[in-house]
C-alpha atoms as a PDB file:
ATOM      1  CA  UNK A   1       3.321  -9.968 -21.554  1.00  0.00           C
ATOM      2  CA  UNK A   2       2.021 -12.055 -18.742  1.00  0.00           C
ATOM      3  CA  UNK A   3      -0.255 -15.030 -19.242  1.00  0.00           C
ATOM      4  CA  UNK A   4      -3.653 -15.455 -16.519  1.00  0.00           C
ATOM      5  CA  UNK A   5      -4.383 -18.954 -16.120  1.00  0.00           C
ATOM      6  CA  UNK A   6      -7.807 -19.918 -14.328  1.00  0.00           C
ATOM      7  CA  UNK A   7      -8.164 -23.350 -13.024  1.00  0.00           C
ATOM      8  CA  UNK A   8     -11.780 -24.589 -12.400  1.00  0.00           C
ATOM      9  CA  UNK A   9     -13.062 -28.370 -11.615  1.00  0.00           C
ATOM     10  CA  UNK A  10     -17.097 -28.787 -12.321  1.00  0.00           C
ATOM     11  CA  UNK A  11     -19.006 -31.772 -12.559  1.00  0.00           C
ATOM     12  CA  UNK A  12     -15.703 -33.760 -12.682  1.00  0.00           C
ATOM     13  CA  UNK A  13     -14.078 -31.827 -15.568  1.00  0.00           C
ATOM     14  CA  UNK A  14     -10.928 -30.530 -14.895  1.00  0.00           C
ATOM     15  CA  UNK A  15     -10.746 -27.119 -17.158  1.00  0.00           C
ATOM     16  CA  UNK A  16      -7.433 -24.555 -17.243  1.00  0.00           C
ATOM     17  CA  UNK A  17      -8.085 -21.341 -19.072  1.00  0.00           C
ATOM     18  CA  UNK A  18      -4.976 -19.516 -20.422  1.00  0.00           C
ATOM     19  CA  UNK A  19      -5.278 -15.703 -20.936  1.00  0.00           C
ATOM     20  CA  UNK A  20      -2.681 -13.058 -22.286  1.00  0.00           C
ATOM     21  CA  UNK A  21      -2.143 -10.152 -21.135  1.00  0.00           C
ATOM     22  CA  UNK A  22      -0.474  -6.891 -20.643  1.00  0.00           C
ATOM     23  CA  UNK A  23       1.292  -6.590 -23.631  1.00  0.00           C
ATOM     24  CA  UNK A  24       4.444  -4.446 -24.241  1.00  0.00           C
ATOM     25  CA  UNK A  25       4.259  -1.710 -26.881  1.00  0.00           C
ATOM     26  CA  UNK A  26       7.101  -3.726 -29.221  1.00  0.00           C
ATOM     27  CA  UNK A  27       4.847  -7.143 -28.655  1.00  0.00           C
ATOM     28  CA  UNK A  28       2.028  -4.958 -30.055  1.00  0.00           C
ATOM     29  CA  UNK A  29       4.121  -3.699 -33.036  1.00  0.00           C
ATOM     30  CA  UNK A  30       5.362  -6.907 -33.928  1.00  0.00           C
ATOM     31  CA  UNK A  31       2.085  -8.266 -33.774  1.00  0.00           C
ATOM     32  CA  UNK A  32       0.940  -5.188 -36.244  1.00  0.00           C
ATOM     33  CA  UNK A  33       3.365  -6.248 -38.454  1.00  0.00           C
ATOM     34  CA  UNK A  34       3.525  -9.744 -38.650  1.00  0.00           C
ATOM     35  CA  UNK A  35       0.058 -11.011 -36.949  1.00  0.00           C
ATOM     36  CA  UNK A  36      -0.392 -12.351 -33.620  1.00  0.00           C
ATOM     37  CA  UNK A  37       1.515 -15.666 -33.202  1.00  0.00           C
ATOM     38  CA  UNK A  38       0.301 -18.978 -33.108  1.00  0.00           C
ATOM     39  CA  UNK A  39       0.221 -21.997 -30.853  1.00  0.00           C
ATOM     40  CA  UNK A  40      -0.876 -25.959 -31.038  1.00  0.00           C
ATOM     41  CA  UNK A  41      -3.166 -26.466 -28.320  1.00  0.00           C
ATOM     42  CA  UNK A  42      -2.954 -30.217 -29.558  1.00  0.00           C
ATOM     43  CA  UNK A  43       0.065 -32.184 -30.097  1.00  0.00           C
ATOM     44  CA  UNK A  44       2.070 -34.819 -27.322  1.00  0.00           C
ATOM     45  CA  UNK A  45       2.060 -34.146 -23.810  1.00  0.00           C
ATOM     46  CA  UNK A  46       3.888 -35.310 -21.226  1.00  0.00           C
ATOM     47  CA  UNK A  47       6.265 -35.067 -18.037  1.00  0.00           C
ATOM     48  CA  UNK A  48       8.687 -34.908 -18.842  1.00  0.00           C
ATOM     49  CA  UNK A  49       8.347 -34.619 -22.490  1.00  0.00           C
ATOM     50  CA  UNK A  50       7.957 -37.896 -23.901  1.00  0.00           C
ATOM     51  CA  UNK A  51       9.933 -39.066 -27.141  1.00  0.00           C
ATOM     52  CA  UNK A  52       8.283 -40.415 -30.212  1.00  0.00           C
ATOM     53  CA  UNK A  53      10.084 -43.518 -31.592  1.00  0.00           C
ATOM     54  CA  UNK A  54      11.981 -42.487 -34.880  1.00  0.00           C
ATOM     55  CA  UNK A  55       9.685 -42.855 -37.268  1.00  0.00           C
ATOM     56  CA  UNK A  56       6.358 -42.420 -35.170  1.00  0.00           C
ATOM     57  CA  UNK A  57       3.872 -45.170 -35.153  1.00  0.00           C
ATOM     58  CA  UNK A  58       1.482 -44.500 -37.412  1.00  0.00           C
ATOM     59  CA  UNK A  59      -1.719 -43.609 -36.554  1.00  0.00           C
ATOM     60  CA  UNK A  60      -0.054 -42.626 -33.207  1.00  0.00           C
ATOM     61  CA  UNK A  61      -1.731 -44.438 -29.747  1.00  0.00           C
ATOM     62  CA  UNK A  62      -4.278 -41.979 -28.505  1.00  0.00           C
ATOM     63  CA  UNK A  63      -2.274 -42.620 -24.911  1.00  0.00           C
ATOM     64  CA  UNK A  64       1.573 -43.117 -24.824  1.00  0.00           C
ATOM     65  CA  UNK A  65       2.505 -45.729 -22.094  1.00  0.00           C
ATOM     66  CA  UNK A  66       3.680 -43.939 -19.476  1.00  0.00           C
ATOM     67  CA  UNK A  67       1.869 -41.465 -16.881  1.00  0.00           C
ATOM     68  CA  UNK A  68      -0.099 -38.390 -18.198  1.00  0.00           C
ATOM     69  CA  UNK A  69       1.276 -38.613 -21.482  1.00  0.00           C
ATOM     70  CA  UNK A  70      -0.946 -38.049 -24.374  1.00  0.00           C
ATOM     71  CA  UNK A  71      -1.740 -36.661 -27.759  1.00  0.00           C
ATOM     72  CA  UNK A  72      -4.241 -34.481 -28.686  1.00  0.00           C
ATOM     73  CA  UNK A  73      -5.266 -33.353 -32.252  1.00  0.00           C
ATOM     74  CA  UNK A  74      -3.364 -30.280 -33.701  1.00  0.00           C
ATOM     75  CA  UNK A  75      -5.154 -27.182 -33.604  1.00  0.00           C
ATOM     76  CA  UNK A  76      -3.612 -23.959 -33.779  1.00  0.00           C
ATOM     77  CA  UNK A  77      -5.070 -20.568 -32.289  1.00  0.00           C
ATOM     78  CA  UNK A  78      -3.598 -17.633 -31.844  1.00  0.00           C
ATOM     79  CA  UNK A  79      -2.308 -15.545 -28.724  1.00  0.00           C
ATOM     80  CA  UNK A  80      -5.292 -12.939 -28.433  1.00  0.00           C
ATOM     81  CA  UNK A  81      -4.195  -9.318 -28.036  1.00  0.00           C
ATOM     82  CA  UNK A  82      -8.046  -8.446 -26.611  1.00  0.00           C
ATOM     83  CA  UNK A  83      -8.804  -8.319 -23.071  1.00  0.00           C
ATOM     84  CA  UNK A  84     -12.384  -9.046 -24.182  1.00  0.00           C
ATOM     85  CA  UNK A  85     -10.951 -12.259 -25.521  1.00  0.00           C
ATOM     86  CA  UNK A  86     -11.530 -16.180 -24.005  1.00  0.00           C
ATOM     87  CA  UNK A  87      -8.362 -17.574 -24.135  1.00  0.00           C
ATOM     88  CA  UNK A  88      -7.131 -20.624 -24.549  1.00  0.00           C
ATOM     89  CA  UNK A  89      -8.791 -23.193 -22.572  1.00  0.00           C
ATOM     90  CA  UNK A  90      -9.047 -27.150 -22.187  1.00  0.00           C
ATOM     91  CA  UNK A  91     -10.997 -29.706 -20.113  1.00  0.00           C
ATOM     92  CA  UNK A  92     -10.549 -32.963 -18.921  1.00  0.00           C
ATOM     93  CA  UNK A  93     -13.192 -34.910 -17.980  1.00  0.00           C
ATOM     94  CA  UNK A  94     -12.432 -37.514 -15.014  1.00  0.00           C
ATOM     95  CA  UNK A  95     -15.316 -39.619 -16.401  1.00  0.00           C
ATOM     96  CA  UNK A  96     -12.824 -40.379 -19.401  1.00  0.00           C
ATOM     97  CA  UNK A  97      -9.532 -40.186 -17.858  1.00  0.00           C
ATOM     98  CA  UNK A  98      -8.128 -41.382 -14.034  1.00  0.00           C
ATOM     99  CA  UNK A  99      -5.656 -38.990 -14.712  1.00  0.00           C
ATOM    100  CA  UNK A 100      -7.761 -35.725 -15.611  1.00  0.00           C
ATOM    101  CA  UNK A 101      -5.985 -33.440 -12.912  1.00  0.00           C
ATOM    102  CA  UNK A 102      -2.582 -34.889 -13.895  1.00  0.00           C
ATOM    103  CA  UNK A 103      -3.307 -34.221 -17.894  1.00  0.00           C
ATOM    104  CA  UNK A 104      -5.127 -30.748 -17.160  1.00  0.00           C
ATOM    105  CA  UNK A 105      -1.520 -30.018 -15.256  1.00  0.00           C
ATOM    106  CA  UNK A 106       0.481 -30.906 -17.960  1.00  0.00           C
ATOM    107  CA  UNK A 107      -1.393 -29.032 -20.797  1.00  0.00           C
ATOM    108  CA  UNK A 108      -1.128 -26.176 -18.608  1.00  0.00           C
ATOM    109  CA  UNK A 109       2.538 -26.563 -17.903  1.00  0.00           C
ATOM    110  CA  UNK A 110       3.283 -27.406 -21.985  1.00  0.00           C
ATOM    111  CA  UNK A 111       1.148 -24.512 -23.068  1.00  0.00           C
ATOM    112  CA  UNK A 112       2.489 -21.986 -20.893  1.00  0.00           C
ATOM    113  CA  UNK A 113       5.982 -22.730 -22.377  1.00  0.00           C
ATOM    114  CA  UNK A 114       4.562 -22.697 -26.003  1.00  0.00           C
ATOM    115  CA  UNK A 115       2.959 -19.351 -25.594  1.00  0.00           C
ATOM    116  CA  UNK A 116       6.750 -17.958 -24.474  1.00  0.00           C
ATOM    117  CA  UNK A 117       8.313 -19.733 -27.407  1.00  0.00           C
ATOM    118  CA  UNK A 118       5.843 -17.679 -29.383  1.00  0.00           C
ATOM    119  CA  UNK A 119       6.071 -14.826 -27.875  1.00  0.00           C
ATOM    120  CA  UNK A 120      10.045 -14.993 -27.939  1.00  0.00           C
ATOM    121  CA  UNK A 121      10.062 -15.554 -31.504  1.00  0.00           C
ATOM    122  CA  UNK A 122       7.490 -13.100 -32.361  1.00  0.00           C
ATOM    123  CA  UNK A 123      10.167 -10.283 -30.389  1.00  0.00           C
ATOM    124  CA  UNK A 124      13.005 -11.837 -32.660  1.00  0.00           C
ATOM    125  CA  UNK A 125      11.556 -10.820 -35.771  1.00  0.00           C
ATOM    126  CA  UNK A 126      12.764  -7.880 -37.741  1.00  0.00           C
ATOM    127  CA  UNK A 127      11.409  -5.688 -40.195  1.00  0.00           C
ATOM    128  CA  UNK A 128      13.905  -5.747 -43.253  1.00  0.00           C
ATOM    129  CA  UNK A 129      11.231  -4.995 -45.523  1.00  0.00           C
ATOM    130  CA  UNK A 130       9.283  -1.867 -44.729  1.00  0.00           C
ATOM    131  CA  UNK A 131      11.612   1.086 -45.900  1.00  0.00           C
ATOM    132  CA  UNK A 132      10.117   4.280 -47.922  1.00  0.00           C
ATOM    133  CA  UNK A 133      12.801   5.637 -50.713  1.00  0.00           C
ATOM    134  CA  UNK A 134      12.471   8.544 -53.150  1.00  0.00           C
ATOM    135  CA  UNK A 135      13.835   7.825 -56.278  1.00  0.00           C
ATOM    136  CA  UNK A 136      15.545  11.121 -58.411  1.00  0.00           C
ATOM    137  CA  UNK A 137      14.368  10.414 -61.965  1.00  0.00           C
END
């Protein structure tokens, strides 16, 4: 599988598009079988990973302190198997944020590395149910 990102700045808004492609016949059978994985486009960002205190503030700062670290809202999509399909895509607008190329970096960078975990996990899974038996009654 190979992943196409597209990088575009317009009117100040720094968007990365993520798309999959090329899938391997036993990516495409797993996804058969178990559905095409998932990913949180949302969740913490940062370089390098920041660390929530233990237990998290709650609500959580809508910026943690440090450079290009942030939070988004969860929101899971899944890895599109269709050529025909958008992607996964994000924008940051420099109007709101200073740091708009630095975030749009780091999403990229994070989601990248989520899609693989997927995608690993996804070629992990085995089939221990599917069997056909003929029973002698």
């Amino acid at each position: 599988m190979k992943v196409r990102t597209t990088k575009i700045i317009s009117d100040g808004k720094y968007m990365v598009i993520l798309a999959t492609e090329e899938f391997s016949q036993n990516e495409l059978a797993g996804m058969k079988k178990f559905g095409e994985p998932e990913v949180n486009i949302g969740g913490l960002y940062g370089e390098p990973d920041p660390v929530l205190p233990d237990p998290p503030p709650d609500p959580l700062p809508p910026v943690l302190p440090s450079t290009a670290n942030y939070i988004l809202p969860d929101n899971m999509e899944k890895i599109k198997t269709s050529f025909a399909a958008p992607g996964i895509s994000m924008a940051f607008d420099s109007k709101d944020f200073a740091d708009a190329e630095k975030r749009a970096d780091v999403w990229e960078i994070k989601m990248i590395s989520r899609i693989s975990d997927a995608v690993l996990a996804l070629r992990a899974k085995l089939d221990t149910f599917s069997e056909e038996l003929v029973h002698n009654i």
